[in-house]
Protein backbone atom coordinates (compact mmCIF):
# COMPACT_ATOMS: atom_id res chain seq x y z
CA UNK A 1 0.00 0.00 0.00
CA UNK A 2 0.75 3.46 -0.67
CA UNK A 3 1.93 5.15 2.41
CA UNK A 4 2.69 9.15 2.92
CA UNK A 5 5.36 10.99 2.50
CA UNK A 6 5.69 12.25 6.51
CA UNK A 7 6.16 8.57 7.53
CA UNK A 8 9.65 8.16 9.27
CA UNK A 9 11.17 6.34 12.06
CA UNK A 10 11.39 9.02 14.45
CA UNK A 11 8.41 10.71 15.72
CA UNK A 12 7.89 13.90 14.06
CA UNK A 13 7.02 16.91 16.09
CA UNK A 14 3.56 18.22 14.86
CA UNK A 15 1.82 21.68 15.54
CA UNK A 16 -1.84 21.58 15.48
CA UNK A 17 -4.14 24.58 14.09
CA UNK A 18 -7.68 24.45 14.96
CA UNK A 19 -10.13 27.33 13.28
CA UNK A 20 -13.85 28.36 14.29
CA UNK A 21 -16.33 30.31 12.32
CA UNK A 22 -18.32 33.27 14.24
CA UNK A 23 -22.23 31.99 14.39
CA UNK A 24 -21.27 28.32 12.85
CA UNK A 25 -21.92 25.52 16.11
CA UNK A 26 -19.86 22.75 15.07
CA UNK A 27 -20.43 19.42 17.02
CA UNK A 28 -17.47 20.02 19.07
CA UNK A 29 -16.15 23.23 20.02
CA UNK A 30 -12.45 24.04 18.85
CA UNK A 31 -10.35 23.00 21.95
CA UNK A 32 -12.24 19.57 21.77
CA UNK A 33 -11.77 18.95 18.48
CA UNK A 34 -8.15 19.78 18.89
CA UNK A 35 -7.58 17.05 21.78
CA UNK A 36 -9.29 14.61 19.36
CA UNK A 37 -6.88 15.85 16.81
CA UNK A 38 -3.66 15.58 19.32
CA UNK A 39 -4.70 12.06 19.87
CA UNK A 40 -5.12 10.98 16.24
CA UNK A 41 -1.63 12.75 15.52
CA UNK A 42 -0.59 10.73 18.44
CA UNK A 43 -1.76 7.65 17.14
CA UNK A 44 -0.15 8.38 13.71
CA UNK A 45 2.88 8.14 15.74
CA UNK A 46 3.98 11.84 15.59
CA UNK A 47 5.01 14.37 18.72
CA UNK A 48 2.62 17.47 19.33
CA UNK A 49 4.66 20.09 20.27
CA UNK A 50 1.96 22.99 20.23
CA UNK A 51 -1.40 24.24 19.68
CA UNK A 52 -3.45 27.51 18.20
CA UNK A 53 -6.98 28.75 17.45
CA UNK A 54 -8.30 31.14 15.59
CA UNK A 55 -11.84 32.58 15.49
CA UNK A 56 -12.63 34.03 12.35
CA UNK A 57 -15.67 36.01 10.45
CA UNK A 58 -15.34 33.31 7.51
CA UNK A 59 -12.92 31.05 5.94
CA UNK A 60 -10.19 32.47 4.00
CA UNK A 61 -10.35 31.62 0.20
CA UNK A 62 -6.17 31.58 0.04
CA UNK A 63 -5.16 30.34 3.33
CA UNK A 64 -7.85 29.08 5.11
CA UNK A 65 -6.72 31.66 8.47
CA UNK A 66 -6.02 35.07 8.09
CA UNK A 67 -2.78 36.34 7.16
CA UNK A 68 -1.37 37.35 10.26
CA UNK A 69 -2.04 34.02 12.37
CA UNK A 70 -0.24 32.61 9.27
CA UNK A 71 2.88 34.61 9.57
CA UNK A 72 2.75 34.00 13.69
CA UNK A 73 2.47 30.25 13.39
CA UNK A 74 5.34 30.32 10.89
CA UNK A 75 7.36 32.15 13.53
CA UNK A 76 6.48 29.64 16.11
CA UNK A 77 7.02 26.40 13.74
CA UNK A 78 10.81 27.60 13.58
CA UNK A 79 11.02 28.26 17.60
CA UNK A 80 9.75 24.84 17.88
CA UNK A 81 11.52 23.51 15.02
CA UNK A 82 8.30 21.70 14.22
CA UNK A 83 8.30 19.75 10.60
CA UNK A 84 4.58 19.30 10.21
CA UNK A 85 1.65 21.60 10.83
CA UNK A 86 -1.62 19.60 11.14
CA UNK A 87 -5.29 21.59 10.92
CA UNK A 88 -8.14 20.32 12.72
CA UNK A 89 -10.52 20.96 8.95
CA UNK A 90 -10.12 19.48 5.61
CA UNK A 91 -8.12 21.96 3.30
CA UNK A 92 -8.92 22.91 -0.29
CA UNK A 93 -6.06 21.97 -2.61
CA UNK A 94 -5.69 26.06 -2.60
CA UNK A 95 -5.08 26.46 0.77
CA UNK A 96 -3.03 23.47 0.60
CA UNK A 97 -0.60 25.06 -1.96
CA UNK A 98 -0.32 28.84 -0.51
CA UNK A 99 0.38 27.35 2.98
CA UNK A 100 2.96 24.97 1.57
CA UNK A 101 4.74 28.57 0.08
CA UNK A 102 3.58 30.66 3.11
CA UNK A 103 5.75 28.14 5.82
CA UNK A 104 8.78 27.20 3.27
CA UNK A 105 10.09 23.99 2.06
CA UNK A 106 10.77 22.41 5.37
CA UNK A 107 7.22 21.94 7.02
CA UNK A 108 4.62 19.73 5.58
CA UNK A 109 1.45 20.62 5.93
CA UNK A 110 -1.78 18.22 6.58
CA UNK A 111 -5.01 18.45 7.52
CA UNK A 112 -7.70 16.01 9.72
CA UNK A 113 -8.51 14.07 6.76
CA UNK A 114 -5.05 13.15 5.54
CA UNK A 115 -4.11 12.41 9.12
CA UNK A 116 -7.13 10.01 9.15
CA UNK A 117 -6.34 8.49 5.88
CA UNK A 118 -2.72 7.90 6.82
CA UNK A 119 -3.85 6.06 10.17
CA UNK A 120 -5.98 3.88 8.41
CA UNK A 121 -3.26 2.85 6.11
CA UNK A 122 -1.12 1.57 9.40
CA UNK A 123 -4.37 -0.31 10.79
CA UNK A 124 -5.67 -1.80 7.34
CA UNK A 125 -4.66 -5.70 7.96
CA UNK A 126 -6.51 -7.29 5.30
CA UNK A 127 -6.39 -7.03 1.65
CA UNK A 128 -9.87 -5.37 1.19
CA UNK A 129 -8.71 -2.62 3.90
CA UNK A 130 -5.61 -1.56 2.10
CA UNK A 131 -8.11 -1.37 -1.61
CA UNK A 132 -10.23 0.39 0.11
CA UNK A 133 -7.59 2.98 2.31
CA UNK A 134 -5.32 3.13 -0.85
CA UNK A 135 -8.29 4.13 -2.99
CA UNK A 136 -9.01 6.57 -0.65
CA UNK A 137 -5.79 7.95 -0.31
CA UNK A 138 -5.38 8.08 -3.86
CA UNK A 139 -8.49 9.89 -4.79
CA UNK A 140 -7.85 12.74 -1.94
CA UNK A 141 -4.47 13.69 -3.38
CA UNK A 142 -5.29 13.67 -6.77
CA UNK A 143 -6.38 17.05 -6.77
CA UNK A 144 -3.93 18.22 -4.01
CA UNK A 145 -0.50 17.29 -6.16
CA UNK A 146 2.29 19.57 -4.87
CA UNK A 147 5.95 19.44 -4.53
CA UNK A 148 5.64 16.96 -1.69
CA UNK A 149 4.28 14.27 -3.80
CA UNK A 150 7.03 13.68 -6.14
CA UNK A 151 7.91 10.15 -5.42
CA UNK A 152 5.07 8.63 -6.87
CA UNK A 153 6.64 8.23 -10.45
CA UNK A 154 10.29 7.51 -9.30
CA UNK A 155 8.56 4.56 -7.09
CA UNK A 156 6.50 3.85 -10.84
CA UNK A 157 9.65 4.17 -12.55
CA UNK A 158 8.67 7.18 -14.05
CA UNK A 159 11.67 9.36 -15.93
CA UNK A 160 11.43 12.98 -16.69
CA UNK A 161 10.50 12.67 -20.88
CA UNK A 162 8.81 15.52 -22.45
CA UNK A 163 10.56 18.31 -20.44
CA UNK A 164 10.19 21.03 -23.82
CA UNK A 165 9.46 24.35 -22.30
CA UNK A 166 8.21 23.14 -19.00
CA UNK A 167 10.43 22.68 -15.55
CA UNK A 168 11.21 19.16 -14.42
CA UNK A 169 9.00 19.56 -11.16
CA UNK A 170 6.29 20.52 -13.28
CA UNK A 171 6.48 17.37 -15.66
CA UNK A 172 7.12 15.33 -12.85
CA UNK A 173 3.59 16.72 -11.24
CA UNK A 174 1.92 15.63 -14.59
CA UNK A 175 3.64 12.42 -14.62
CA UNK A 176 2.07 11.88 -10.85
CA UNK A 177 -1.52 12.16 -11.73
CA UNK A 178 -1.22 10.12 -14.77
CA UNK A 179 0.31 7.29 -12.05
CA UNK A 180 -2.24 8.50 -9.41
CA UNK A 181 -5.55 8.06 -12.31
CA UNK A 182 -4.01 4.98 -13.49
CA UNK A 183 -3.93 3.21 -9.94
CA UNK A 184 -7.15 4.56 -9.74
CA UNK A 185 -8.77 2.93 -12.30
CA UNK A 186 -7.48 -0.18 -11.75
CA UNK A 187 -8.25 0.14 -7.66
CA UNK A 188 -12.21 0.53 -8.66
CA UNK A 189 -13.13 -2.68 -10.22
CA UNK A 190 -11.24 -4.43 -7.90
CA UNK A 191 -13.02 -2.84 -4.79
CA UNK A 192 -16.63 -3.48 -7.36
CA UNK A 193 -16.18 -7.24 -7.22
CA UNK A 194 -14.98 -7.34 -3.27
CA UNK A 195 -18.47 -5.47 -3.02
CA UNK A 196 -20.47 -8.59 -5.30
CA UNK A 197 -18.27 -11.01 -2.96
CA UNK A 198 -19.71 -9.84 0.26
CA UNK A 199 -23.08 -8.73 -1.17
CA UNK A 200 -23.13 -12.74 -2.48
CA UNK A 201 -22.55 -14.09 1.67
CA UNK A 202 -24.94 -11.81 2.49
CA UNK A 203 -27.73 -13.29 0.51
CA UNK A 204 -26.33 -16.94 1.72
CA UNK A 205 -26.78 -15.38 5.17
CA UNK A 206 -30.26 -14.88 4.40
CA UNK A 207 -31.26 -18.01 2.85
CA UNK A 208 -29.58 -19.47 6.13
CA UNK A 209 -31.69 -17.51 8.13
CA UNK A 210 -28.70 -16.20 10.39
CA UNK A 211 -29.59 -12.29 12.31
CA UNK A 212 -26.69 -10.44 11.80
CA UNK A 213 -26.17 -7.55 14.97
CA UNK A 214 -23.45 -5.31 14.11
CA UNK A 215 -21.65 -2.90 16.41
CA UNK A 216 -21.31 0.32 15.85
CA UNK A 217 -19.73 3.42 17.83
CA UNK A 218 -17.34 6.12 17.86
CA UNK A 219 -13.85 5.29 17.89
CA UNK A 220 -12.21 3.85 21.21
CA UNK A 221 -15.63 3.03 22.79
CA UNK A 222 -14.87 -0.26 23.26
CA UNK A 223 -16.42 -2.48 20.57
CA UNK A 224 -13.37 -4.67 20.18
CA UNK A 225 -13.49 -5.73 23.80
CA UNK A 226 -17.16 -6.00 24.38
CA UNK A 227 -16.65 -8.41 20.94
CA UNK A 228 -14.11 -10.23 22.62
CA UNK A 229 -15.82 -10.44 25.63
CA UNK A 230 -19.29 -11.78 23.73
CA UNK A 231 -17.74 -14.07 21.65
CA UNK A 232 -14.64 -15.15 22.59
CA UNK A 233 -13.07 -13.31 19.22
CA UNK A 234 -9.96 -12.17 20.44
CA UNK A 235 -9.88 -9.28 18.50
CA UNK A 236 -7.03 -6.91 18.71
CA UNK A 237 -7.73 -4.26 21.14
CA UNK A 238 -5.52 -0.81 22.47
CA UNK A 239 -6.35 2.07 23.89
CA UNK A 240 -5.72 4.18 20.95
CA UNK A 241 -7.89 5.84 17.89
CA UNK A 242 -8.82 3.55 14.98
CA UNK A 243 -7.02 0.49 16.85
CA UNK A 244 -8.89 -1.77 14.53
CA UNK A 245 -10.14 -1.10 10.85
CA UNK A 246 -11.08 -4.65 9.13
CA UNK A 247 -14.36 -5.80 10.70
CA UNK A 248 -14.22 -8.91 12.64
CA UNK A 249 -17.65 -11.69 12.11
CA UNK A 250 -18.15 -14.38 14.76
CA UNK A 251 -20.85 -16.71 15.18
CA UNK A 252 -22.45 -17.29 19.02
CA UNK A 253 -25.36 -18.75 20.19
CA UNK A 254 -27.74 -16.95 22.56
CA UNK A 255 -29.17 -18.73 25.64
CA UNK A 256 -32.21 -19.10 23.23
CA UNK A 257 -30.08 -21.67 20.94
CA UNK A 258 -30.58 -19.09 18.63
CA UNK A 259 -27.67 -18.25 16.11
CA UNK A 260 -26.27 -14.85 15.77
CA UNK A 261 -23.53 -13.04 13.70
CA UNK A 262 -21.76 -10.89 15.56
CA UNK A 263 -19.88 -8.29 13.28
CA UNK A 264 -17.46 -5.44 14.95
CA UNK A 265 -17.35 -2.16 12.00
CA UNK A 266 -14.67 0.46 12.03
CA UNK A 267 -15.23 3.41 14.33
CA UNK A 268 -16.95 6.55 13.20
CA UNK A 269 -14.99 9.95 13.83
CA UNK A 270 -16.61 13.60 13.39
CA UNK A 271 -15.62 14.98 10.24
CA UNK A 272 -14.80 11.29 8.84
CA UNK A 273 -13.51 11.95 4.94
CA UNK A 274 -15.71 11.36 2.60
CA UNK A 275 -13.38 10.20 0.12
CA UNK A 276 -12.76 7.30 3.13
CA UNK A 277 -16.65 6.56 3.78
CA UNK A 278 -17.04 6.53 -0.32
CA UNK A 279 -13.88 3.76 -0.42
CA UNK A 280 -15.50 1.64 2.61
CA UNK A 281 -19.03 1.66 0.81
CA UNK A 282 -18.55 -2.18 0.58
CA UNK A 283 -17.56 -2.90 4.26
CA UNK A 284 -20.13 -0.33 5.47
CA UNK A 285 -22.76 -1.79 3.76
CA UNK A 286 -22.78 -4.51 5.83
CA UNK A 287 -24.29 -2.51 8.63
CA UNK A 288 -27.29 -1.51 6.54
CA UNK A 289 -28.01 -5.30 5.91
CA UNK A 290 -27.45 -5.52 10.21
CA UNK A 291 -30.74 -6.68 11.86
CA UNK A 292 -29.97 -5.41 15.51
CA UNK A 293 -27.39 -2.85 16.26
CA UNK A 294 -25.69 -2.08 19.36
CA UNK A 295 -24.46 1.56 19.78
CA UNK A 296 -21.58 1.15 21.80
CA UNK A 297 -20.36 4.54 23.60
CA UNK A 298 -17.73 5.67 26.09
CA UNK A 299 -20.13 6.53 29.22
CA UNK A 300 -17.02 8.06 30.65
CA UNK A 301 -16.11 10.43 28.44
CA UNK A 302 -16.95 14.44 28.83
CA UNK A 303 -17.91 14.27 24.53
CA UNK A 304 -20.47 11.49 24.88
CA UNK A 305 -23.48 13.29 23.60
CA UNK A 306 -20.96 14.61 20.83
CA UNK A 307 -19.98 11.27 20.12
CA UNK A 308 -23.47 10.01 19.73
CA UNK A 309 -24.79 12.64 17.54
CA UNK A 310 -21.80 11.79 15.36
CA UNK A 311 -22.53 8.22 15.05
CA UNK A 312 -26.32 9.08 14.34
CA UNK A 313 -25.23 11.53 11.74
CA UNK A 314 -22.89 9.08 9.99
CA UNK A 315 -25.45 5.96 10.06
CA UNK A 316 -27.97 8.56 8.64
CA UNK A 317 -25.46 9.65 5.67
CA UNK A 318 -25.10 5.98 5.10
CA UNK A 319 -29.41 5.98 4.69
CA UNK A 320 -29.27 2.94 7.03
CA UNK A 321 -32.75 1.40 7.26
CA UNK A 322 -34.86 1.75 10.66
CA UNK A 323 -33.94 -1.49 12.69
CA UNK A 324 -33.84 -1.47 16.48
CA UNK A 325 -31.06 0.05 17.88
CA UNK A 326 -29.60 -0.73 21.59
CA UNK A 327 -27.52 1.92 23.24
CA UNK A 328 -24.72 0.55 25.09
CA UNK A 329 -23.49 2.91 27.84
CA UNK A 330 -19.57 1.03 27.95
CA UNK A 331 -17.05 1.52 30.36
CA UNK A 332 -19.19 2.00 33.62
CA UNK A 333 -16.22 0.95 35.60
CA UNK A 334 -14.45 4.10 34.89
CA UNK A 335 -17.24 6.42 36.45
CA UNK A 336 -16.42 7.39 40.16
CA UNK A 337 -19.40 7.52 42.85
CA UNK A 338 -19.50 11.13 42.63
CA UNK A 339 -20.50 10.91 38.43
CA UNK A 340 -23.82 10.63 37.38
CA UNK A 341 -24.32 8.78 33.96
CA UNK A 342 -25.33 11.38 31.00
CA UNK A 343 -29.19 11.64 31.03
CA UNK A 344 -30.07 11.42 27.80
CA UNK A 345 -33.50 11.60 25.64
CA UNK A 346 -33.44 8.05 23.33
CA UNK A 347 -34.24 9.54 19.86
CA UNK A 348 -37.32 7.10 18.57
CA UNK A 349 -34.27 5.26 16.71
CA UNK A 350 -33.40 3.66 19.56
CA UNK A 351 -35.33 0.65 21.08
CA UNK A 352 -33.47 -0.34 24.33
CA UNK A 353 -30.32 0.92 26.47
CA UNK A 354 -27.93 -1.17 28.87
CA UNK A 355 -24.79 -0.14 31.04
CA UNK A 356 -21.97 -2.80 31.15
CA UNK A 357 -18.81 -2.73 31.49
CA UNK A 358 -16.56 -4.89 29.04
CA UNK A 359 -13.76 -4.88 30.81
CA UNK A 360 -14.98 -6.14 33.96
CA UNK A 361 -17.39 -8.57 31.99
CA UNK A 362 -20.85 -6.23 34.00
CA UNK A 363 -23.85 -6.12 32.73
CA UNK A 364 -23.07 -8.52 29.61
CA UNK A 365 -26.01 -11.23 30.93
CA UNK A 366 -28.57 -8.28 30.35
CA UNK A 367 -27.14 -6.79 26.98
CA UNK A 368 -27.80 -10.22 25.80
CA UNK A 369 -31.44 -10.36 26.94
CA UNK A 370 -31.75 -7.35 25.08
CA UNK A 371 -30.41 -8.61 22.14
CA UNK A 372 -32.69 -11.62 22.16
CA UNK A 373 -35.73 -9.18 22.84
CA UNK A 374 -34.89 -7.24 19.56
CA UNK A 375 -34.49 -9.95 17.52
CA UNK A 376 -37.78 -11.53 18.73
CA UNK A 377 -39.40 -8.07 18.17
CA UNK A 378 -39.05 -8.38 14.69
CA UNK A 379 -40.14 -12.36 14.40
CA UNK A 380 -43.57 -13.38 13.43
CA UNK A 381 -45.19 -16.25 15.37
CA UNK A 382 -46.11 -19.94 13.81
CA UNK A 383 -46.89 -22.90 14.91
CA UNK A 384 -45.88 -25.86 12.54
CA UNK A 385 -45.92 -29.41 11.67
CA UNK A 386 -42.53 -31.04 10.44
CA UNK A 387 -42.59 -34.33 9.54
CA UNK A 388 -39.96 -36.88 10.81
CA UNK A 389 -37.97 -37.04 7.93
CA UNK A 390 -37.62 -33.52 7.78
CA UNK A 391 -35.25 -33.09 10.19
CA UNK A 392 -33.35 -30.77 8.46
CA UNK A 393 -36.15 -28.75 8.65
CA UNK A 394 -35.99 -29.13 12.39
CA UNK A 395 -32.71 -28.66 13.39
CA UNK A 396 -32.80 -25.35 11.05
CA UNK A 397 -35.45 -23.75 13.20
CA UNK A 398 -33.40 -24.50 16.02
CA UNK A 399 -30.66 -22.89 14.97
CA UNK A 400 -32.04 -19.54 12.90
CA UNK A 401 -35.46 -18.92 14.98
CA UNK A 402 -36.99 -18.96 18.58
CA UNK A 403 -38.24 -22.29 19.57
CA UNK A 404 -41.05 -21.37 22.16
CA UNK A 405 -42.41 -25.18 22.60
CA UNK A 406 -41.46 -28.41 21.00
CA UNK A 407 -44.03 -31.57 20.93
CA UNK A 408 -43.89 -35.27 19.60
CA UNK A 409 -46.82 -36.89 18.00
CA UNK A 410 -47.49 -39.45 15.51
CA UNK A 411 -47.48 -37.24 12.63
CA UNK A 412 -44.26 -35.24 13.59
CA UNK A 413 -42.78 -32.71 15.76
CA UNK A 414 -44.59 -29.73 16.68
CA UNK A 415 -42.93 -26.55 16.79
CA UNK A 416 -44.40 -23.27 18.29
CA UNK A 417 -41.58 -21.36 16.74
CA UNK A 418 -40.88 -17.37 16.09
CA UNK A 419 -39.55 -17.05 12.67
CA UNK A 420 -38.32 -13.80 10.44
CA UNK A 421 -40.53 -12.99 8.17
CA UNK A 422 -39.06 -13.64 5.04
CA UNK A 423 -38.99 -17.19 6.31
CA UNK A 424 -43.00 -17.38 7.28
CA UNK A 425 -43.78 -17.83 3.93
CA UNK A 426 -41.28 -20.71 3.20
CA UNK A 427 -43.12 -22.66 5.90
CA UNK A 428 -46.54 -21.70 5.08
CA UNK A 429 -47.34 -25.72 4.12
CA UNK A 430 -46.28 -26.98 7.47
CA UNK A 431 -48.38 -24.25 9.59
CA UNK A 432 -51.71 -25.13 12.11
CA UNK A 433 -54.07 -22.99 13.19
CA UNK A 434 -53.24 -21.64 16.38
């Protein structure tokens, strides 16, 4: 995979810039956002050495921050001797380009999204990950092609031809996007036919008649450890941003007998690229085909409305269909006696809330009641004849629906069962009245 061009084997010491917009109320106010942004930066294994804000009437078309905060951060990136300078929003390729001349040669600039990118490029383990980071990667410098991007072609073994009246950098920047669309174009169909792959098991998950309950949450609320602690995954887990990308699928059976999929998606992040959520369209579709979710959040943490209303606002973007929803109030352990837990309105999306605590296994025996409630919510109730030599039949329903009752008779077992109800219809020969 493609990786960027700040990635060394020192850390390198990083200088954040954070901007707000008079009237504008952002999700999370500045300094938030830029403790969010220190920890990403953190995670991308770089050294934060310092910090601004700026409030400003509107966003400046050439560099994004006025002039003047330009020229003092410049002064302060040379005190510091910082080499990167990392803002909290997603830059134009403009503002890209004048702050690249406005700070000199020597100090890269970035913004959230790259940063983002760049992390999921460390974390992406499996071959659909990398496709779908190194699209993403790809398709967000494209238009941002500068100076610092020159070693695309020399990797491509690229050669400086066709110099005529034009400078070497600048043929070597044209040589770079023809490398950039190529790898492009030959990323997409790839990524298409991973997206027919998975949308193929899905259907066989259907026939099978297998719920799937997928969790979802901000990053670092603890999915990957209340997975682990459900179904025995062992899923890698650190306290860290983005600690795992590829989603992890087990199987477990609920004290019903009743099989479940258990599938662990990548955490959501305010101001998430879209360039990155566009890439991941196969993997995140996955959650829209989810029959349960649980909404796993951080009940410790001072952002945890914030953190919500970002989830909600990504699943909406994603135009994920109305199925129940269980919010899971995580890491209970860490609140003192003296904290109260947030009191928060359920929006009508949400069916159910529990508080555990994954890492000292609390509350887990009622999440899964709650699981087995919202699956049974959306089951339809038969009662059904199976013949003895349908036992196939029979050990099916044990393993995709609720059994309620089970009786022997001379014709057959007897199964008071509660089905989904795409599956009512495919036993519709075998029902009784009652």
């Amino acid at each position: 995979m493609m990786k960027d061009y700040y990635v060394s084997d020192t850390p390198e010491k990083a200088y954040l810039v954070g901007a707000s917009v008079r009237g504008e109320r952002p999700l999370f106010g500045v300094e938030d956002s830029l403790k969010e942004l220190a920890l990403l930066a953190d995670t991308a294994g770089m050294d934060v050495i310092g910090q601004t804000t700026q409030t400003l009437k509107q966003i400046k078309p050439a560099t994004f921050i006025g002039a003047g905060k330009v020229a003092e951060i410049k002064e302060e990136l040379e005190a510091l001797e910082a080499e990167v300078v990392i803002f909290d929003d997603e830059l134009s390729p403009r503002h890209q380009r004048e702050l690249e001349k406005r700070f000199g040669e020597k100090i890269k600039v970035l913004d959230r999204s790259a940063l983002i990118l760049d992390i999921f490029a460390q974390h992406a383990s499996t071959r659909e990950g990398a496709l779908q980071v190194e699209l993403a990667q790809y398709e967000y410098r494209l238009p941002r092609l500068t100076r610092l991007w020159t070693h695309l072609a020399r990797q491509a073994g690229g050669g400086g031809a066709g110099v005529g009246l034009r400078g070497p950098g600048e043929t070597q920047l044209e040589v770079d996007k023809r490398e950039i669309g190529r790898k492009i174009a030959k990323l997409k169909p790839e990524l298409e036919q991973v997206r027919r792959h998975r949308s193929q098991h899905r259907m066989q998950r259907a026939r099978k008649g297998i719920p799937v309950v997928a969790l979802v949450g901000y990053t670092n609320a603890g999915k990957s450890t209340l997975l682990n602690v459900l179904t025995d995954a062992h899923a890698y887990v650190a306290d860290q941003l983005f600690a795992t990308l590829d989603p992890t699928t087990r199987r477990i059976e609920l004290p019903s007998s009743r099989q479940v999929l258990m599938t662990d998606t990548v955490g959501f992040i305010q101001k998430l690229p879209p360039t990155l959520i566009a890439a991941f369209r196969a993997t995140l579709e996955e959650i829209a085909e989810a029959d349960v979710f649980l909404h796993v959040v951080d009940i410790s943490h001072p952002n945890v409305r914030q953190h919500i209303e970002a989830v909600d606002d990504t699943l909406a973007e994603l135009d994920v269909p109305p199925i129940p929803r269980i919010l899971v109030w995580n890491k209970t352990d860490l609140l003192n006696e003296k904290q109260m837990p947030p009191q928060i309105d359920l929006d009508k999306c949400y069916t159910d809330q529990v508080q555990v605590s994954s890492h000292k296994k609390l509350g887990i025996d009622a999440l899964i009641g709650k699981i087995e409630d919202a699956l049974t919510s959306q089951l339809r109730r038969a009662k059904l004849l199976l013949p003895y030599d349908k036992g196939d039949l029979v050990s099916f329903l044990f393993e995709s629906a609720n059994v309620e009752q089970q009786e022997h008779t001379n014709e057959g077992v007897i199964l008071t069962v509660h089905i989904p109800q795409y599956l009512y219809s495919r036993f519709k020969e075998y029902q009784m009245p009652g």
